[in-house]
Protein backbone atom coordinates (compact mmCIF):
# COMPACT_ATOMS: atom_id res chain seq x y z
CA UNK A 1 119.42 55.64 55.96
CA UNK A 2 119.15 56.50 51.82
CA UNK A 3 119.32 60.10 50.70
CA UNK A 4 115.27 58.92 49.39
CA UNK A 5 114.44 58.20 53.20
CA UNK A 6 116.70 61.58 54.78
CA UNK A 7 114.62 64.00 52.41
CA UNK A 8 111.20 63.13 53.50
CA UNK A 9 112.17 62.94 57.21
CA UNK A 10 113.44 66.18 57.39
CA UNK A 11 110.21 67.17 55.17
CA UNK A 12 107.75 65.82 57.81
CA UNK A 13 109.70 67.29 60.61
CA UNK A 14 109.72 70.95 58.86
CA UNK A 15 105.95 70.07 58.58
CA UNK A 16 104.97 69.05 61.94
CA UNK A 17 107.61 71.91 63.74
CA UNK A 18 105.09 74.38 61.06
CA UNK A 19 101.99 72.62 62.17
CA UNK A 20 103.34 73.15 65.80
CA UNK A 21 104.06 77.09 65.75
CA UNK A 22 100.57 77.89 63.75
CA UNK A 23 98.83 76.17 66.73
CA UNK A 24 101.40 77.84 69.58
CA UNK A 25 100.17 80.96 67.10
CA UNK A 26 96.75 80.87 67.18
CA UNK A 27 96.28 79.91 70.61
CA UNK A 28 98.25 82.64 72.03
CA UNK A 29 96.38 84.80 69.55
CA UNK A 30 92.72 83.68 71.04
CA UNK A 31 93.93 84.15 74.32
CA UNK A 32 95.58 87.74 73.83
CA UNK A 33 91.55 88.59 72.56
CA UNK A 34 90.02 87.26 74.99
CA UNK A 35 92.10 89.38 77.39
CA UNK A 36 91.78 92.58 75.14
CA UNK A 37 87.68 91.62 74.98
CA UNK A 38 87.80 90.94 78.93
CA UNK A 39 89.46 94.75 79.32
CA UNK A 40 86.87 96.35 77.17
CA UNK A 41 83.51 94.83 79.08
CA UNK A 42 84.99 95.80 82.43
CA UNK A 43 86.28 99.17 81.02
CA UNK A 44 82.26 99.45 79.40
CA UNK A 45 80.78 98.55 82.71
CA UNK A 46 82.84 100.83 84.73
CA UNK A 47 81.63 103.74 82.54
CA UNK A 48 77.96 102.72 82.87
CA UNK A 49 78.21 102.24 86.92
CA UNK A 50 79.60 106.54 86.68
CA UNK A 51 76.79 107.15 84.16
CA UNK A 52 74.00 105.62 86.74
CA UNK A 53 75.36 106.92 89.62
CA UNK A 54 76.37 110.42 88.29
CA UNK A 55 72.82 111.92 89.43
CA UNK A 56 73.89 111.02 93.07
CA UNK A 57 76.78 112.53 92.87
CA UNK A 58 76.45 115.40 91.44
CA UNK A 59 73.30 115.92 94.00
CA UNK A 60 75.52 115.59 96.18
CA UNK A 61 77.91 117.81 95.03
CA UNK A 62 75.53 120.46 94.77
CA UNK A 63 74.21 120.11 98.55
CA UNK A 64 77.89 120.30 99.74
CA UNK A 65 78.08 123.72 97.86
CA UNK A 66 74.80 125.08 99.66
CA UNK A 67 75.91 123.33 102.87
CA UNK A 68 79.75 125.05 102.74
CA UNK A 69 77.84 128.62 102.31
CA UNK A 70 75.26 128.00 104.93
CA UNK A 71 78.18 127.14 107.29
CA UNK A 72 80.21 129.83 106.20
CA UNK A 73 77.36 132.22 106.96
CA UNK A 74 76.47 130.93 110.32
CA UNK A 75 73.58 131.56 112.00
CA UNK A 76 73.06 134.83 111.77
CA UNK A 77 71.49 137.51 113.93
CA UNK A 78 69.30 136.23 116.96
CA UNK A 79 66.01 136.90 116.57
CA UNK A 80 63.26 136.13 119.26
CA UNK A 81 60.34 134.41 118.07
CA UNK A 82 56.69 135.37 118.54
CA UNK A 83 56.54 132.28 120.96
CA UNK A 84 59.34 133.48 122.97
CA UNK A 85 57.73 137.16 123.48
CA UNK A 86 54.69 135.54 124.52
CA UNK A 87 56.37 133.18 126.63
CA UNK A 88 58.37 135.85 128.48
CA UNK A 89 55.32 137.97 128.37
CA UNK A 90 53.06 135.87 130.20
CA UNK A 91 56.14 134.60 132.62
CA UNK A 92 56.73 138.23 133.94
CA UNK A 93 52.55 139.24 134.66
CA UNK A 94 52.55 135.95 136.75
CA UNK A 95 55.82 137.59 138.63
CA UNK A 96 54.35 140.47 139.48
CA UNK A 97 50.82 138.39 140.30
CA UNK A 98 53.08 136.62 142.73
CA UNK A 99 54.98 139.68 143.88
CA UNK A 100 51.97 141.87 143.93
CA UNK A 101 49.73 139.01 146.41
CA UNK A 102 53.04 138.88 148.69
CA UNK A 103 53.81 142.75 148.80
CA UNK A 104 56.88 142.38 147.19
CA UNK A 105 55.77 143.99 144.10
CA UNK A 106 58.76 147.06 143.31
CA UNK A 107 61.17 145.51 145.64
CA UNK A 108 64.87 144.60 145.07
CA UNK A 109 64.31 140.54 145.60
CA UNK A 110 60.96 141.25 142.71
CA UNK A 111 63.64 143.33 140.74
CA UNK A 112 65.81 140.03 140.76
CA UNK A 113 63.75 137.54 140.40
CA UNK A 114 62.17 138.93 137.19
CA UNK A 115 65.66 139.64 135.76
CA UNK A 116 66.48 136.06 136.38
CA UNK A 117 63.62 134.73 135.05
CA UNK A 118 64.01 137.01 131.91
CA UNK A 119 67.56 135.76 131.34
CA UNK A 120 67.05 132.29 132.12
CA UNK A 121 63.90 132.69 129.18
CA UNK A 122 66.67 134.46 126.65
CA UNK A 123 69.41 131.61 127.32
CA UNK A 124 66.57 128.81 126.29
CA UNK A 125 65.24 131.00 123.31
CA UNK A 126 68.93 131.07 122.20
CA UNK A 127 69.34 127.72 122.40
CA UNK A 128 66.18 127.52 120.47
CA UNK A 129 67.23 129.27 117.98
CA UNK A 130 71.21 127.12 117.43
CA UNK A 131 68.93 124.25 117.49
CA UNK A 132 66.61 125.34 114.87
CA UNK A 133 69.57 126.22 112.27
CA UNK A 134 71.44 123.12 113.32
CA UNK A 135 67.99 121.33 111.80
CA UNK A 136 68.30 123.60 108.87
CA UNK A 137 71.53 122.09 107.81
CA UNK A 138 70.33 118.12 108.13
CA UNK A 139 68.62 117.78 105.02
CA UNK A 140 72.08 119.33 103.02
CA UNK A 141 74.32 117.26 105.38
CA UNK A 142 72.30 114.38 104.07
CA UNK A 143 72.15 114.96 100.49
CA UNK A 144 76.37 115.52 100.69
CA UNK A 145 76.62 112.56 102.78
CA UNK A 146 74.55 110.77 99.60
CA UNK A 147 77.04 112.29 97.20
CA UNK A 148 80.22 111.33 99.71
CA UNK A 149 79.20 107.65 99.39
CA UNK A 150 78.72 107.15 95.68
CA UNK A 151 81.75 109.02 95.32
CA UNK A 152 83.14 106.27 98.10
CA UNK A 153 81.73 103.61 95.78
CA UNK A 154 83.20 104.92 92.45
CA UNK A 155 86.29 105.08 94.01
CA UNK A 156 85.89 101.75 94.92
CA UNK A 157 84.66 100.27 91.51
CA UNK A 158 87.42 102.41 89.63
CA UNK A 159 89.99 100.06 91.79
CA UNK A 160 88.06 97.67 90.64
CA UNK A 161 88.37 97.80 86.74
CA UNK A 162 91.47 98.91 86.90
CA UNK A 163 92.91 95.33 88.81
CA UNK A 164 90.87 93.55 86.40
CA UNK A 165 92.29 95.06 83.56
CA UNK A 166 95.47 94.86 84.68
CA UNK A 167 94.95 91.49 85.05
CA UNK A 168 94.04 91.06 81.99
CA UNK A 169 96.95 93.15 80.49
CA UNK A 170 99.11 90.41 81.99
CA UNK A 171 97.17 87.75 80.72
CA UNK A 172 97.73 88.89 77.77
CA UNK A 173 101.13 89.08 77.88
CA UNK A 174 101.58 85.93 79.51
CA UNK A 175 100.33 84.53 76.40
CA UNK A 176 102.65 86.18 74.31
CA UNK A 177 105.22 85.10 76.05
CA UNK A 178 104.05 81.54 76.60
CA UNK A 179 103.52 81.42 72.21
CA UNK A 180 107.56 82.90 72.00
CA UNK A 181 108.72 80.07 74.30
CA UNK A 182 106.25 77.43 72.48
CA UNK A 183 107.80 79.12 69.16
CA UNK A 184 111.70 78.42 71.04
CA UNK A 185 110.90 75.28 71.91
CA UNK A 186 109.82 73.94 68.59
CA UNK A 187 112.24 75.10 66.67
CA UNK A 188 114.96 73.50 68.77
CA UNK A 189 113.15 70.16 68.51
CA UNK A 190 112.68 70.63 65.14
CA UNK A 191 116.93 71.16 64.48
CA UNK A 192 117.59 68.57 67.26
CA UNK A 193 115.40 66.51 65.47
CA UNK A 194 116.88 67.13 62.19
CA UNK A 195 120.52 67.38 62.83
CA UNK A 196 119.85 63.80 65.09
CA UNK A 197 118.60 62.48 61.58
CA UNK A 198 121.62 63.94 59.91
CA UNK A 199 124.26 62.28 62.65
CA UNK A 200 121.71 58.76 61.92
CA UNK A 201 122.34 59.33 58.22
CA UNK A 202 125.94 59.81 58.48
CA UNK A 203 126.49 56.54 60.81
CA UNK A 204 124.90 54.36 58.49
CA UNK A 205 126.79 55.82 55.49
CA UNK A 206 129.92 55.15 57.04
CA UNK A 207 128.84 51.73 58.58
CA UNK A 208 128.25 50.73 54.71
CA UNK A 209 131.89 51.39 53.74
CA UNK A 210 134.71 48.80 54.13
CA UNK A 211 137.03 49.43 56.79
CA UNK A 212 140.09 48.43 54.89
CA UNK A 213 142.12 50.09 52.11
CA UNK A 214 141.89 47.53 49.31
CA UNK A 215 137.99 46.31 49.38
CA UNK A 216 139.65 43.75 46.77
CA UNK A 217 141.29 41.71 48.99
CA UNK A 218 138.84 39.61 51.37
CA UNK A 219 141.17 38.11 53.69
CA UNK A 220 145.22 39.08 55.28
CA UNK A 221 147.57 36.43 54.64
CA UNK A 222 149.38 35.72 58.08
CA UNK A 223 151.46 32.97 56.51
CA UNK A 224 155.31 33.68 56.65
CA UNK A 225 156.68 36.74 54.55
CA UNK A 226 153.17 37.69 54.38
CA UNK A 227 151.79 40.37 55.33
C-alpha cells in the first residue's frame, strides 16, 4: 500500500473515529437533559401538590392544637342540666305520690327507694354529661384526622419524587458513562484500525523488496565450482 494511499486511510479513519465520539457526545448529552428536565417537572409538581394541599394541613394542624388542649383540660366540673333537675324533680313527687297512696310516705323502705332513684338519675346525668363532651371533641378529631391524611399523602408523594428523581439521577449517569465507554471504544478501533493499516503497509513494503542480496543477479549457478 503507497505512502499516497496510507495518508488518506488513516485521514478517513481519524475522521470517522471524530464523527463517532461527537455523536457518542451529543447523545449522551440529550439524554443527561432529558434526565436533568425529567428531575425538575417532578421536583415542580411535588412543590405544587404541598402548595394545594397546605390548607388541609395546616387545618389540620390547627384542630390538633385545640383538640390536645381540650383533652388536656378534660371535662371539667359536672354540672346538672336544667333537664336533669326537672327530671329528678318530677321523679321524686311521683315517689312520694306512690308512697303517700300506700302509707309508706316517711318510712325507711320510702327513704330508700327515693335515694336510689336519685342516684340511679345522677349516674345517667353523668353519663350524659361524658357523652356530651365526648361529642364536643368529634368535629376537632375530624378536622386533625383531615390534616393526618394529607400529611399521610405528602409523605407519600415526597417518596414519590424523590425515586423518580433518583431515577433520573442515574439515568443520567448511566449516560455518562455509556458516552465514556462509546468514547473507549472508538478510540481503540480507531488505533486498531490504524496501527492494522500500518502492519498492511509494512507487509507490502517488504513483499516489494527482493529477497536476495545482489538484486543483479537473476538466477544461482548450481553448475560445478559454482556457487
Amino acid at each position: 500500500m503507497p505512502d499516497s494511499v496510507i495518508a488518506p486511510t488513516i485521514g478517513a479513519g481519524l475522521i470517522a473515529g471524530g464523527g463517532q465520539a461527537y455523536g457518542a457526545y451529543k447523545s449522551a448529552d440529550a439524554m443527561e437533559d432529558a434526565a436533568k428536565n425529567a428531575a425538575e417537572v417532578q421536583w415542580r409538581m411535588y412543590q405544587q401538590s404541598r402548595e394545594d394541599l397546605a390548607p388541609w394541613r395546616e387545618a389540620g394542624a390547627r384542630a390538633l392544637g385545640t383538640l390536645e388542649g381540650m383533652v388536656t383540660a378534660g371535662p371539667g366540673e359536672f354540672k346538672e342540666s336544667p333537664s336533669y333537675q326537672f327530671a329528678l324533680g318530677e321523679g321524686l313527687k311521683g315517689q312520694q305520690r306512690a308512697a303517700s297512696a300506700t302509707g309508706r310516705l316517711g318510712s325507711g323502705a320510702y327513704v330508700k327507694d327515693a335515694t336510689k332513684y336519685a342516684e340511679n338519675m345522677a349516674s345517667t346525668e353523668y353519663d350524659n354529661f361524658l357523652r356530651r363532651w365526648y361529642q364536643s371533641l368529634t368535629p376537632w378529631q375530624s378536622m386533625a384526622g383531615v390534616g393526618q391524611t394529607t400529611g399521610t399523602q405528602l409523605g407519600e408523594n415526597a417518596l414519590a419524587t424523590g425515586r423518580g428523581i433518583g431515577a433520573s439521577d442515574v439515568y443520567g449517569g448511566e449516560a455518562q458513562a455509556g458516552a465514556y465507554a462509546n468514547y473507549a471504544n472508538i478510540g481503540a478501533n480507531f488505533l486498531g484500525g490504524a496501527l492494522n493499516n500500518y502492519l498492511q503497509y509494512n507487509a507490502l513494503r517488504n513483499y516489494q523488496q527482493p529477497t536476495y542480496a545482489n538484486p543483479a543477479r537473476e538466477s544461482w549457478n548450481w553448475g560445478p565450482g559454482g556457487y
